[in-house]
PDB file of N, CA and C in Angstrom:
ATOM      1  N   UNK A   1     -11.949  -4.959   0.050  1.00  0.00           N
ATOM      2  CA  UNK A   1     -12.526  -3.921   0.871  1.00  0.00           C
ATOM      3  C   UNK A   1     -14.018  -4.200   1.017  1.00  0.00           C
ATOM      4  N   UNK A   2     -14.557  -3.970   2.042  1.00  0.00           N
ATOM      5  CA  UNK A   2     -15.765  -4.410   2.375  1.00  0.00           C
ATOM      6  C   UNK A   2     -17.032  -3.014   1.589  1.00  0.00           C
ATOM      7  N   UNK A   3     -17.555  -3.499   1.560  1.00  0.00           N
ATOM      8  CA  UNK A   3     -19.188  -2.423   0.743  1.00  0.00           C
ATOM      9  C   UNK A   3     -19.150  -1.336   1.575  1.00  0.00           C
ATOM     10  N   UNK A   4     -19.212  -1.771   3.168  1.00  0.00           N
ATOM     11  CA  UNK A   4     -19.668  -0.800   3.643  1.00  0.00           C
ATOM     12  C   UNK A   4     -18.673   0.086   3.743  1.00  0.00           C
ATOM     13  N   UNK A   5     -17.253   0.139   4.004  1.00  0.00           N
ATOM     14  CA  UNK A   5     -16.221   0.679   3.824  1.00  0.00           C
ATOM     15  C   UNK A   5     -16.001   1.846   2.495  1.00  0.00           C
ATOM     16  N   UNK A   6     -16.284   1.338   1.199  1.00  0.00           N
ATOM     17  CA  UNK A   6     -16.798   2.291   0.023  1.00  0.00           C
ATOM     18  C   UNK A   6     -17.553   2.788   0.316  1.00  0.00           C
ATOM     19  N   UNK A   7     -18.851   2.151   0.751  1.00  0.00           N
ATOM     20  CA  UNK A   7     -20.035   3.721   0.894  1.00  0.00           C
ATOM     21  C   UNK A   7     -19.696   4.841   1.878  1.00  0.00           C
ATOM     22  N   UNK A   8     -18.634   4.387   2.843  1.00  0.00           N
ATOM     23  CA  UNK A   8     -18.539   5.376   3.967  1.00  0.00           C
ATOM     24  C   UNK A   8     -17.758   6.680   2.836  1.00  0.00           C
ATOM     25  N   UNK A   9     -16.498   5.917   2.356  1.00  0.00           N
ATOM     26  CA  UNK A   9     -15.667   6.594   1.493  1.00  0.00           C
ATOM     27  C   UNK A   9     -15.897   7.187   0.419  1.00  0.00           C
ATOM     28  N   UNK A  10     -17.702   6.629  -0.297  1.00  0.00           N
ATOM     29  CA  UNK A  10     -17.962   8.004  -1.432  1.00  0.00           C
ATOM     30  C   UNK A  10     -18.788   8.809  -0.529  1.00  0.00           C
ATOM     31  N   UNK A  11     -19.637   8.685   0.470  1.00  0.00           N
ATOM     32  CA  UNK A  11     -20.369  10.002   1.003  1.00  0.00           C
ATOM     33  C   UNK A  11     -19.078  10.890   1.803  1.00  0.00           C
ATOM     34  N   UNK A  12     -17.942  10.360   2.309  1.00  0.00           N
ATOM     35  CA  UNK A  12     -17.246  11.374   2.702  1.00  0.00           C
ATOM     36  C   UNK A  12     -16.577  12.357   1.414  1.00  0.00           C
ATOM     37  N   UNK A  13     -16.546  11.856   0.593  1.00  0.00           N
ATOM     38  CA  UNK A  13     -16.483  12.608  -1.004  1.00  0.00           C
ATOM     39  C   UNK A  13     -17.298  13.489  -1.042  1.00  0.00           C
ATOM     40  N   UNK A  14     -18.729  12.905  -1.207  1.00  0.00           N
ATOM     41  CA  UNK A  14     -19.594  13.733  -1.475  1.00  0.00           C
ATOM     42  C   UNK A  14     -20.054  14.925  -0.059  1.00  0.00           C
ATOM     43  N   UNK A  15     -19.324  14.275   0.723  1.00  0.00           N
ATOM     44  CA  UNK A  15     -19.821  15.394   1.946  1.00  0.00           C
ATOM     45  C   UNK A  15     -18.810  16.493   1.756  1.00  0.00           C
ATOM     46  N   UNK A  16     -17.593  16.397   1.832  1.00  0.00           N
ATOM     47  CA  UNK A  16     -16.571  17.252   1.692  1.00  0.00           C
ATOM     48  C   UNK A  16     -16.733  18.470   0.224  1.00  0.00           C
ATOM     49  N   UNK A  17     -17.233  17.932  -0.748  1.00  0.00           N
ATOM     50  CA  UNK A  17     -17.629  18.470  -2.201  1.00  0.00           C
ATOM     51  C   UNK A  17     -18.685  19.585  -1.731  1.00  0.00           C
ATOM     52  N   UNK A  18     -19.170  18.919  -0.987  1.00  0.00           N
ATOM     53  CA  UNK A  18     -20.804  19.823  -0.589  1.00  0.00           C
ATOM     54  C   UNK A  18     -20.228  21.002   0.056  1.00  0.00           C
ATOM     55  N   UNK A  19     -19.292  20.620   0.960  1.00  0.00           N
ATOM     56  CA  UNK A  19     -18.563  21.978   2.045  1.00  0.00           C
ATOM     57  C   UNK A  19     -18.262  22.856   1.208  1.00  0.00           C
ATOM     58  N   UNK A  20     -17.592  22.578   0.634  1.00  0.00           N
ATOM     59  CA  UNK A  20     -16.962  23.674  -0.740  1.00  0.00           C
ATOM     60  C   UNK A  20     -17.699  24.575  -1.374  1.00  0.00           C
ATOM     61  N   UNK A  21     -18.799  23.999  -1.548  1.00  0.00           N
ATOM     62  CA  UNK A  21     -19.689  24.959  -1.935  1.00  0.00           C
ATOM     63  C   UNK A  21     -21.097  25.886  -1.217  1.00  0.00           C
ATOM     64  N   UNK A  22     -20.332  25.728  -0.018  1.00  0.00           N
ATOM     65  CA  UNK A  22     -21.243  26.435   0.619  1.00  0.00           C
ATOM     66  C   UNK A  22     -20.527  27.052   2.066  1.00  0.00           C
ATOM     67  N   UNK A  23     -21.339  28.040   2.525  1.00  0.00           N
ATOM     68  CA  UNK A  23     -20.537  28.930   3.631  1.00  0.00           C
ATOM     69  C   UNK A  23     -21.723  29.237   4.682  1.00  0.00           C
ATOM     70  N   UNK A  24     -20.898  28.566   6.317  1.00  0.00           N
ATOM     71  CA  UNK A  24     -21.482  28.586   6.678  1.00  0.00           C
ATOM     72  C   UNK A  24     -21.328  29.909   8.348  1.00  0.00           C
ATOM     73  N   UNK A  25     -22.686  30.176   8.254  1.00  0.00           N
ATOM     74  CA  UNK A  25     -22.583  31.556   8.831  1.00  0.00           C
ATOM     75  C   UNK A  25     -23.570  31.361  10.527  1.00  0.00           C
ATOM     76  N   UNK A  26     -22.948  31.207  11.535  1.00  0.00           N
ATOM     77  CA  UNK A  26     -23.779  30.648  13.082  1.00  0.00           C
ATOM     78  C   UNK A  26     -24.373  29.850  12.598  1.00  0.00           C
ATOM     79  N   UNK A  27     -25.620  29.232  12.717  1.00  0.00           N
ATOM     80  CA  UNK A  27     -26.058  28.407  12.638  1.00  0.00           C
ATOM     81  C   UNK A  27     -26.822  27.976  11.284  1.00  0.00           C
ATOM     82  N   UNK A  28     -26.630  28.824  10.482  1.00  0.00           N
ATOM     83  CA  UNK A  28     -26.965  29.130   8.879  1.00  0.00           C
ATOM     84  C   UNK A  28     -26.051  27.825   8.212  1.00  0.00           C
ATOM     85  N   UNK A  29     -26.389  27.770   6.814  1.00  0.00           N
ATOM     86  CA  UNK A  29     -25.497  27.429   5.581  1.00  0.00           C
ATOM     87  C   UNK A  29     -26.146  28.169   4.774  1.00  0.00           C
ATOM     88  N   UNK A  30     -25.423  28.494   3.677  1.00  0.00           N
ATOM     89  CA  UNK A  30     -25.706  29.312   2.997  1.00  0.00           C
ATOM     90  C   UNK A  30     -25.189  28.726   1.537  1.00  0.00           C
ATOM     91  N   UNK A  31     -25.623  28.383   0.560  1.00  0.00           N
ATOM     92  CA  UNK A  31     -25.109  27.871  -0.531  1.00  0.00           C
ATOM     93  C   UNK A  31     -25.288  28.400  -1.933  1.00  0.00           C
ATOM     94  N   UNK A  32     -25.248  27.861  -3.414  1.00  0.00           N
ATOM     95  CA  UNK A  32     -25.401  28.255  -4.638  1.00  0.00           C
ATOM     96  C   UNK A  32     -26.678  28.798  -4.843  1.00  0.00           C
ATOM     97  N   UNK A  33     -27.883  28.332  -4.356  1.00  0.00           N
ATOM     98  CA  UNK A  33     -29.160  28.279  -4.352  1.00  0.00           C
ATOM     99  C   UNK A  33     -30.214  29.096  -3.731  1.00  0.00           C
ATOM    100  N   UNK A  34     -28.860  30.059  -3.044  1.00  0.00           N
ATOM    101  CA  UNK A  34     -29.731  31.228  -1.929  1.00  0.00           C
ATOM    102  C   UNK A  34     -29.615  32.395  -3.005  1.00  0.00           C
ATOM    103  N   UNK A  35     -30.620  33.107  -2.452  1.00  0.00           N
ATOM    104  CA  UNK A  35     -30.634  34.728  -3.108  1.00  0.00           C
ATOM    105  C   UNK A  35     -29.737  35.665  -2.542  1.00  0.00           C
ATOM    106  N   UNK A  36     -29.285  36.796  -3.066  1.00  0.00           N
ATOM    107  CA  UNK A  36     -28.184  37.486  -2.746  1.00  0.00           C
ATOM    108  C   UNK A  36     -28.764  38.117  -0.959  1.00  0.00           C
ATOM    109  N   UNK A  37     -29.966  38.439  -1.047  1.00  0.00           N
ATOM    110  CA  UNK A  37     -30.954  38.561   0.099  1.00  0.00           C
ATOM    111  C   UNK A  37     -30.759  37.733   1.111  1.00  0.00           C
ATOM    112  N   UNK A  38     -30.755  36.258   0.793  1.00  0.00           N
ATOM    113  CA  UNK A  38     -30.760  35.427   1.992  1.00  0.00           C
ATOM    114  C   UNK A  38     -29.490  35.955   2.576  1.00  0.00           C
ATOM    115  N   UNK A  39     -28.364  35.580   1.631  1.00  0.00           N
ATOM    116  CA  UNK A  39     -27.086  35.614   1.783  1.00  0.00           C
ATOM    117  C   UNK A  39     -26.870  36.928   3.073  1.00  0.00           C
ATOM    118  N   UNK A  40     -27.279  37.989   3.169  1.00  0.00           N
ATOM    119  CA  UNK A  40     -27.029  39.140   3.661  1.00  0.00           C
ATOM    120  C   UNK A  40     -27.892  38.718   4.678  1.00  0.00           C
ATOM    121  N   UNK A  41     -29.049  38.121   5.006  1.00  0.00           N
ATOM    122  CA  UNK A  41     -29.645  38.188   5.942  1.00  0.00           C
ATOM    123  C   UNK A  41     -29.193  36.935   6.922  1.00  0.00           C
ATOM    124  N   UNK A  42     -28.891  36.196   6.502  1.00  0.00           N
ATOM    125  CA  UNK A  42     -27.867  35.161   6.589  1.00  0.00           C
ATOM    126  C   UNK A  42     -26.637  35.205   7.739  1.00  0.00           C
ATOM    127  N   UNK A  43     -25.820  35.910   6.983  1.00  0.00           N
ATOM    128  CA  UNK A  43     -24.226  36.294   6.969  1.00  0.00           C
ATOM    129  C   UNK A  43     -23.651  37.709   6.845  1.00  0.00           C
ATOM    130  N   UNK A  44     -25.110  38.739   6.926  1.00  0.00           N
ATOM    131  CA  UNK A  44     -24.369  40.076   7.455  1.00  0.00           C
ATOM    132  C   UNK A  44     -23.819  40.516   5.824  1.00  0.00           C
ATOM    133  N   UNK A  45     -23.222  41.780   6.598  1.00  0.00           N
ATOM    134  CA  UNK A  45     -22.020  42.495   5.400  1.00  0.00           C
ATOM    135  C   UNK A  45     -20.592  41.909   5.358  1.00  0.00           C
ATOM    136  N   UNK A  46     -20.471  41.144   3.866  1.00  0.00           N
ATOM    137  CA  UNK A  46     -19.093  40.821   3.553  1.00  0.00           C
ATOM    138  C   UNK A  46     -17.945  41.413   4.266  1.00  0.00           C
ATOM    139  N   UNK A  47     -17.075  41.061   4.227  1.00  0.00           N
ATOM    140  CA  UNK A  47     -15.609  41.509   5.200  1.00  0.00           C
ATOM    141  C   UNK A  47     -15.447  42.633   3.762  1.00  0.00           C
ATOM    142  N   UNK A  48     -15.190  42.153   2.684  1.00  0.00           N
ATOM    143  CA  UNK A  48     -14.818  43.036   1.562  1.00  0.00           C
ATOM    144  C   UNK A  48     -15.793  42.740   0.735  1.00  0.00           C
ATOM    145  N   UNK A  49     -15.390  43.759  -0.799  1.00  0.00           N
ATOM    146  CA  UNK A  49     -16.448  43.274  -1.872  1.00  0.00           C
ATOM    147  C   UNK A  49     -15.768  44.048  -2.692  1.00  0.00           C
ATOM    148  N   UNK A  50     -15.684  43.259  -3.932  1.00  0.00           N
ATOM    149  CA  UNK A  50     -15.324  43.659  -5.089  1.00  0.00           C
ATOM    150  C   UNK A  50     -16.015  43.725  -6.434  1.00  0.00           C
ATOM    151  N   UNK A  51     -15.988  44.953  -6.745  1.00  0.00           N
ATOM    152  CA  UNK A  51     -17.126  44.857  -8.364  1.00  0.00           C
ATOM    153  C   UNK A  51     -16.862  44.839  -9.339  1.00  0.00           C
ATOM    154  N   UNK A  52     -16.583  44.391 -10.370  1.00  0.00           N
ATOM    155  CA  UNK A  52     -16.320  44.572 -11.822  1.00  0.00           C
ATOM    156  C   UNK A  52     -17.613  44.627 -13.275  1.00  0.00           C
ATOM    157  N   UNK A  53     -17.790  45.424 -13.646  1.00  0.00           N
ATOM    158  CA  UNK A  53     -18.491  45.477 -15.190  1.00  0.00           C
ATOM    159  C   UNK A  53     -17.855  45.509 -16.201  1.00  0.00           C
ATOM    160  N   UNK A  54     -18.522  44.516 -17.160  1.00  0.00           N
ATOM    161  CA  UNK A  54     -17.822  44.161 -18.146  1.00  0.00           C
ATOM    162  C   UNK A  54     -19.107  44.090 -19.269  1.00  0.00           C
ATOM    163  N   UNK A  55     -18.284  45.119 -20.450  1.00  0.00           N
ATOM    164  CA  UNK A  55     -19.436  44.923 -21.606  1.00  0.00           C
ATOM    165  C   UNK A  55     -19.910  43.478 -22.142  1.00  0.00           C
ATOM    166  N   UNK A  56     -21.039  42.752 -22.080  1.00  0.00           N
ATOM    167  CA  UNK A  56     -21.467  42.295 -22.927  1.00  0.00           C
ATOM    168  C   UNK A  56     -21.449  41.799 -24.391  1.00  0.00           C
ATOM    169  N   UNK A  57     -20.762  40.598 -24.975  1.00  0.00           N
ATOM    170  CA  UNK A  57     -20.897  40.839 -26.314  1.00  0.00           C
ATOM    171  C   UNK A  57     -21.818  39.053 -26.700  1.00  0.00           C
ATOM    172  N   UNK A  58     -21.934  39.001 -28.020  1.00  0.00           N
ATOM    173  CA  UNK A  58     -22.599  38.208 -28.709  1.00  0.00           C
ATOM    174  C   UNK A  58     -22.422  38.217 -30.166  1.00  0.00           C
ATOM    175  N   UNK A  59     -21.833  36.970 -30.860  1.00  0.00           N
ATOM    176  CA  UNK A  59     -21.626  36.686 -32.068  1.00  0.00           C
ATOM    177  C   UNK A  59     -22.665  36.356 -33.179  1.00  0.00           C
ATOM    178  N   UNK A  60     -22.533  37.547 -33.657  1.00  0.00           N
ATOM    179  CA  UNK A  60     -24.054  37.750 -35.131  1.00  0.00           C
ATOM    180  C   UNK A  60     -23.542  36.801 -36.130  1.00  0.00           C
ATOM    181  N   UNK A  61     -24.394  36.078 -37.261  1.00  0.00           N
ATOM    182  CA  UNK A  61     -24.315  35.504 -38.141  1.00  0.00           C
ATOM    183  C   UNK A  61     -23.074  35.121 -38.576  1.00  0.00           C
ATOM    184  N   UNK A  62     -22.772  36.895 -39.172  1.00  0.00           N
ATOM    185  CA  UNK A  62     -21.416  36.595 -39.988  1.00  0.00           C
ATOM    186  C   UNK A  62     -20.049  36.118 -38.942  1.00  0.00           C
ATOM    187  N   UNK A  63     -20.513  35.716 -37.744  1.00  0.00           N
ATOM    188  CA  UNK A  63     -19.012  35.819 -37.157  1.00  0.00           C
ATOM    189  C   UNK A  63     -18.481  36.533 -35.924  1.00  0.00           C
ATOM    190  N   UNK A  64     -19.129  37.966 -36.559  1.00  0.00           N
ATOM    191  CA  UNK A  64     -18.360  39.240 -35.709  1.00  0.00           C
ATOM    192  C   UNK A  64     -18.836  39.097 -34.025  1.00  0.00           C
ATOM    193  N   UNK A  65     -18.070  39.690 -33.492  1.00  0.00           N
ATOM    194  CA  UNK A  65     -18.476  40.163 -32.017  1.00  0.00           C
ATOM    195  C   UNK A  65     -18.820  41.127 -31.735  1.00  0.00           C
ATOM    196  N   UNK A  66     -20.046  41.622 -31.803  1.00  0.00           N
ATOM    197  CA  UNK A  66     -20.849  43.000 -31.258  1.00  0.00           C
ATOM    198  C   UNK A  66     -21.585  42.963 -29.834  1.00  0.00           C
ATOM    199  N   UNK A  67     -21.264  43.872 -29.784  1.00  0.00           N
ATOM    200  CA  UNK A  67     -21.402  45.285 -28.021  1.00  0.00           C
ATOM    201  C   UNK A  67     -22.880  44.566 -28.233  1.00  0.00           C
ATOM    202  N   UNK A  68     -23.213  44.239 -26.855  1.00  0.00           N
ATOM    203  CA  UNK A  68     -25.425  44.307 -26.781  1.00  0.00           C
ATOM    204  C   UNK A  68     -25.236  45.641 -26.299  1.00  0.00           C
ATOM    205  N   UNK A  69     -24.495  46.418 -25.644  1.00  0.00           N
ATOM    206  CA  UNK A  69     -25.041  47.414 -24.874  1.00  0.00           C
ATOM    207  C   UNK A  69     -25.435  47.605 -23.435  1.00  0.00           C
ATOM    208  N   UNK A  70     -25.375  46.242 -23.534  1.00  0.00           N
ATOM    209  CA  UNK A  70     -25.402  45.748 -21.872  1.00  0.00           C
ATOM    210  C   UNK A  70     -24.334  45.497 -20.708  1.00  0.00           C
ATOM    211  N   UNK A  71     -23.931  45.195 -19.541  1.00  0.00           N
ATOM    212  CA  UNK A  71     -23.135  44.982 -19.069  1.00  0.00           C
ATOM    213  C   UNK A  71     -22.945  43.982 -18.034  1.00  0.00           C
ATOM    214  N   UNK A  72     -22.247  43.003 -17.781  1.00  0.00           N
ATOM    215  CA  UNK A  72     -22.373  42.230 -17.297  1.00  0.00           C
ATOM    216  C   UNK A  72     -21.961  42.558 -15.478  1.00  0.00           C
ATOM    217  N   UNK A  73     -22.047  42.453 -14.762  1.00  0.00           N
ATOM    218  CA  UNK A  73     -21.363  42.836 -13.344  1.00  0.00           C
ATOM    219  C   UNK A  73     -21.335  41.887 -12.722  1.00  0.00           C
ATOM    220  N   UNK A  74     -20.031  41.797 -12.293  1.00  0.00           N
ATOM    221  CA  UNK A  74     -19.362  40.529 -11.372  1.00  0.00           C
ATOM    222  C   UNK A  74     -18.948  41.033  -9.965  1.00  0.00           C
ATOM    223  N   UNK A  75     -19.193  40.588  -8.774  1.00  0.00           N
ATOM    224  CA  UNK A  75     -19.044  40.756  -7.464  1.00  0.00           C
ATOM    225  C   UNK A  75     -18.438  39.942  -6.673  1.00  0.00           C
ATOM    226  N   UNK A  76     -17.471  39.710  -5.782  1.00  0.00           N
ATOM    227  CA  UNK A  76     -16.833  38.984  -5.231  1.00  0.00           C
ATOM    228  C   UNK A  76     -16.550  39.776  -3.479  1.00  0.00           C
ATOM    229  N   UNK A  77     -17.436  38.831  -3.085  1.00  0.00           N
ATOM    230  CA  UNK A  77     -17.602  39.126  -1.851  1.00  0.00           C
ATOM    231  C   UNK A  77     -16.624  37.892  -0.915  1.00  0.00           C
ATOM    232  N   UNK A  78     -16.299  38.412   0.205  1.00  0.00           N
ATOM    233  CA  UNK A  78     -15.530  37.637   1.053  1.00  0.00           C
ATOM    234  C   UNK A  78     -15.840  37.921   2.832  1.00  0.00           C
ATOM    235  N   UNK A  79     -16.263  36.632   2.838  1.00  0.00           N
ATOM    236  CA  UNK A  79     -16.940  36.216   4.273  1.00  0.00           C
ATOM    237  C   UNK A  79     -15.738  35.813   4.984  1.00  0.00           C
ATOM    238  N   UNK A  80     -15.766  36.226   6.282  1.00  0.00           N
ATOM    239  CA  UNK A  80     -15.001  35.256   7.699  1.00  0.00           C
ATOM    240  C   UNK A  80     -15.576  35.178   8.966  1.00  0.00           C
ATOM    241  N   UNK A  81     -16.260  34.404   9.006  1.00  0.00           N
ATOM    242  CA  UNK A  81     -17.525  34.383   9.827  1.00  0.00           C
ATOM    243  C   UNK A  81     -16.706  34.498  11.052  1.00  0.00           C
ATOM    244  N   UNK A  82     -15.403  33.663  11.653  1.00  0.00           N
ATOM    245  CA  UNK A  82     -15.124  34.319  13.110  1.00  0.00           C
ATOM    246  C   UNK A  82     -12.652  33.984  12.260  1.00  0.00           C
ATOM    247  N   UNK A  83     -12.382  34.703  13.412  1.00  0.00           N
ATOM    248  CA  UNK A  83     -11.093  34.733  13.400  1.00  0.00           C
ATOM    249  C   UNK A  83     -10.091  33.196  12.674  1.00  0.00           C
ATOM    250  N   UNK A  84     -10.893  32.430  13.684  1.00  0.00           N
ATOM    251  CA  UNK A  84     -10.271  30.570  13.545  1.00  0.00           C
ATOM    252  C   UNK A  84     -11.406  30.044  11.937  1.00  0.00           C
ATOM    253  N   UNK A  85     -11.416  30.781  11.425  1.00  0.00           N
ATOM    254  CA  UNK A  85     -12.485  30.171  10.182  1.00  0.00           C
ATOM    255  C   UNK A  85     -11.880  30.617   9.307  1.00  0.00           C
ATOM    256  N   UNK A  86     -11.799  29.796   7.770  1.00  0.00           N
ATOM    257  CA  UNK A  86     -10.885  30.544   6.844  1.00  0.00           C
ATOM    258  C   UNK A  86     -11.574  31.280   6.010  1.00  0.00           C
ATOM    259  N   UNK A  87     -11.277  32.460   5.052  1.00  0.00           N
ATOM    260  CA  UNK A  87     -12.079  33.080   4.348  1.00  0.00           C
ATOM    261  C   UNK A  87     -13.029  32.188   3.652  1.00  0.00           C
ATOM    262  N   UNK A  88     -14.076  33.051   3.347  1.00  0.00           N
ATOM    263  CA  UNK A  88     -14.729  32.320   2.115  1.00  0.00           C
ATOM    264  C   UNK A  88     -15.240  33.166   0.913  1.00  0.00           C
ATOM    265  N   UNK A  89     -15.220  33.090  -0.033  1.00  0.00           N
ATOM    266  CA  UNK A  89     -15.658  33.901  -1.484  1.00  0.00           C
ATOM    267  C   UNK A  89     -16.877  33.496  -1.984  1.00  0.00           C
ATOM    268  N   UNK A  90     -17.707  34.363  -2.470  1.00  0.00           N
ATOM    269  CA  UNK A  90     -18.811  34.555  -3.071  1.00  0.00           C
ATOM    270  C   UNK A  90     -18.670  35.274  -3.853  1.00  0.00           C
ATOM    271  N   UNK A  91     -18.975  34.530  -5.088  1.00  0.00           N
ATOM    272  CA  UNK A  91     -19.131  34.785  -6.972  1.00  0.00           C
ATOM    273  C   UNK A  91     -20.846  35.311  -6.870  1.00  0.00           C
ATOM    274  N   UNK A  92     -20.857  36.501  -7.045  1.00  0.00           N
ATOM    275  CA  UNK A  92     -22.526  36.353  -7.975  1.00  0.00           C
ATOM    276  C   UNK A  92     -22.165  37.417  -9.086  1.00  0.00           C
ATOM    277  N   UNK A  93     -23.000  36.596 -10.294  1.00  0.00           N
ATOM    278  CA  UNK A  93     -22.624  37.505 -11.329  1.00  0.00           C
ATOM    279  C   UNK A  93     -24.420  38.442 -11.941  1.00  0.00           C
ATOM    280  N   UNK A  94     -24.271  39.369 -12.199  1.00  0.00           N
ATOM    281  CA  UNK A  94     -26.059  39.900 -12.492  1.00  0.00           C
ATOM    282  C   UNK A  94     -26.573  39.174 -10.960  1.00  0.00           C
ATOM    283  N   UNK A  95     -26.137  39.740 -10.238  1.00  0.00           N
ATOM    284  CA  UNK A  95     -27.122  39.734  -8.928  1.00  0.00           C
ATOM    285  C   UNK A  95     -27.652  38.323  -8.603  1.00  0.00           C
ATOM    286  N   UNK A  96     -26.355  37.401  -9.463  1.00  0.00           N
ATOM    287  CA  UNK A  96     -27.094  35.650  -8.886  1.00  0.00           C
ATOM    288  C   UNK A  96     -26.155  35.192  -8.372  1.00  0.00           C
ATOM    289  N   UNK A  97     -25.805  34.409  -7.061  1.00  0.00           N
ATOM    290  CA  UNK A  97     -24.767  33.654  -6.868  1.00  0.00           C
ATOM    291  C   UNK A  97     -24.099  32.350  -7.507  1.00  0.00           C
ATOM    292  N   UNK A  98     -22.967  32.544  -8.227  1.00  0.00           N
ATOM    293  CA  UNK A  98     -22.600  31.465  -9.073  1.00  0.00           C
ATOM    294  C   UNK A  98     -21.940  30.546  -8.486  1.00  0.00           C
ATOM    295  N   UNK A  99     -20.895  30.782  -7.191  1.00  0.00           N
ATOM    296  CA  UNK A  99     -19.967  30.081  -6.944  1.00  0.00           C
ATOM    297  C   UNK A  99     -19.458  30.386  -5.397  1.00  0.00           C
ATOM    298  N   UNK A 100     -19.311  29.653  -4.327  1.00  0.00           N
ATOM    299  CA  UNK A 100     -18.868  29.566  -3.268  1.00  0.00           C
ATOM    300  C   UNK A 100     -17.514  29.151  -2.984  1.00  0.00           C
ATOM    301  N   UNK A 101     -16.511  29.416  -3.211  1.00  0.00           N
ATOM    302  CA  UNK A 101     -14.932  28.758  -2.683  1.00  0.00           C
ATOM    303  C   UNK A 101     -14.861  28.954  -1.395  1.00  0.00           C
ATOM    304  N   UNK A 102     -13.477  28.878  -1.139  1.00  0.00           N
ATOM    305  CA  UNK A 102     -12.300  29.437  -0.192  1.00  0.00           C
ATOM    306  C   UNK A 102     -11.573  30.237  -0.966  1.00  0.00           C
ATOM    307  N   UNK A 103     -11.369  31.330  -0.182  1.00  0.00           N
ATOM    308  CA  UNK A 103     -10.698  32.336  -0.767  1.00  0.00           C
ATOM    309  C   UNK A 103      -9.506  32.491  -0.484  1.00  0.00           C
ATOM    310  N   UNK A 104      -8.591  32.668  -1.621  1.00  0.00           N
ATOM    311  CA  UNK A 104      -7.215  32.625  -1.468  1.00  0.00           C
ATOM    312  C   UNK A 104      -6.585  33.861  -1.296  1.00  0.00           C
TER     313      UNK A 104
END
C-alpha cells in the first residue's frame, strides 16, 4: 500500500473520531471545549433535557464512604438541528460539558 494511501486512511479516522464528538448547529460546531453558554447561543434550546442529582461521596482514611454534602448534577440534553439530521446528546456534568454522542 502506498504512504500516501495510509495517511489518507488515518486522517479519515481521525476526521470521523472528531465528528463524534462534536455537534454541529448551521454554520456552528460546537464541541467538548465550549461553555454551556456557547452551546445555547450556538444551538438554541435542546429538543429535550434531562436532570439528575446525585449525592456526592468520598473515601476517608479508614475506607468508609461518606456523604460531602454536596451534589453532583448530571444533564443530558438532546439536539436535532433539522428533521434529516440524527439526534445528538450532550453530557455536562456541574455545568461542564463532558461528552458529545449520538443519541440513541
Amino acid at each position: 500500500m502506498h504512504f500516501s494511501k495510509i495517511v489518507l486512511i488515518a486522517i479519515a479516522g481521525v476526521s470521523a473520531t472528531a465528528q463524534a464528538d462534536s455537534l454541529r448547529c448551521g454554520k456552528w460546531v460546537v464541541d467538548e471545549s465550549a461553555t454551556v453558554a456557547q452551546l445555547q447561543q450556538k444551538c438554541g434550546e435542546p429538543k429535550s433535557r434531562d436532570i439528575t442529582k446525585d449525592d456526592a461521596y468520598f473515601t476517608n482514611p479508614a475506607g468508609a464512604r461518606v456523604k460531602t454534602g454536596n451534589q453532583t448534577v448530571t444533564e443530558r440534553w438532546i439536539y436535532q438541528p433539522s428533521s434529516r439530521a440524527l439526534p445528538m446528546a450532550v453530557l455536562i456534568v456541574d455545568g461542564k460539558i463532558t461528552r458529545i454522542t449520538r443519541a440513541e
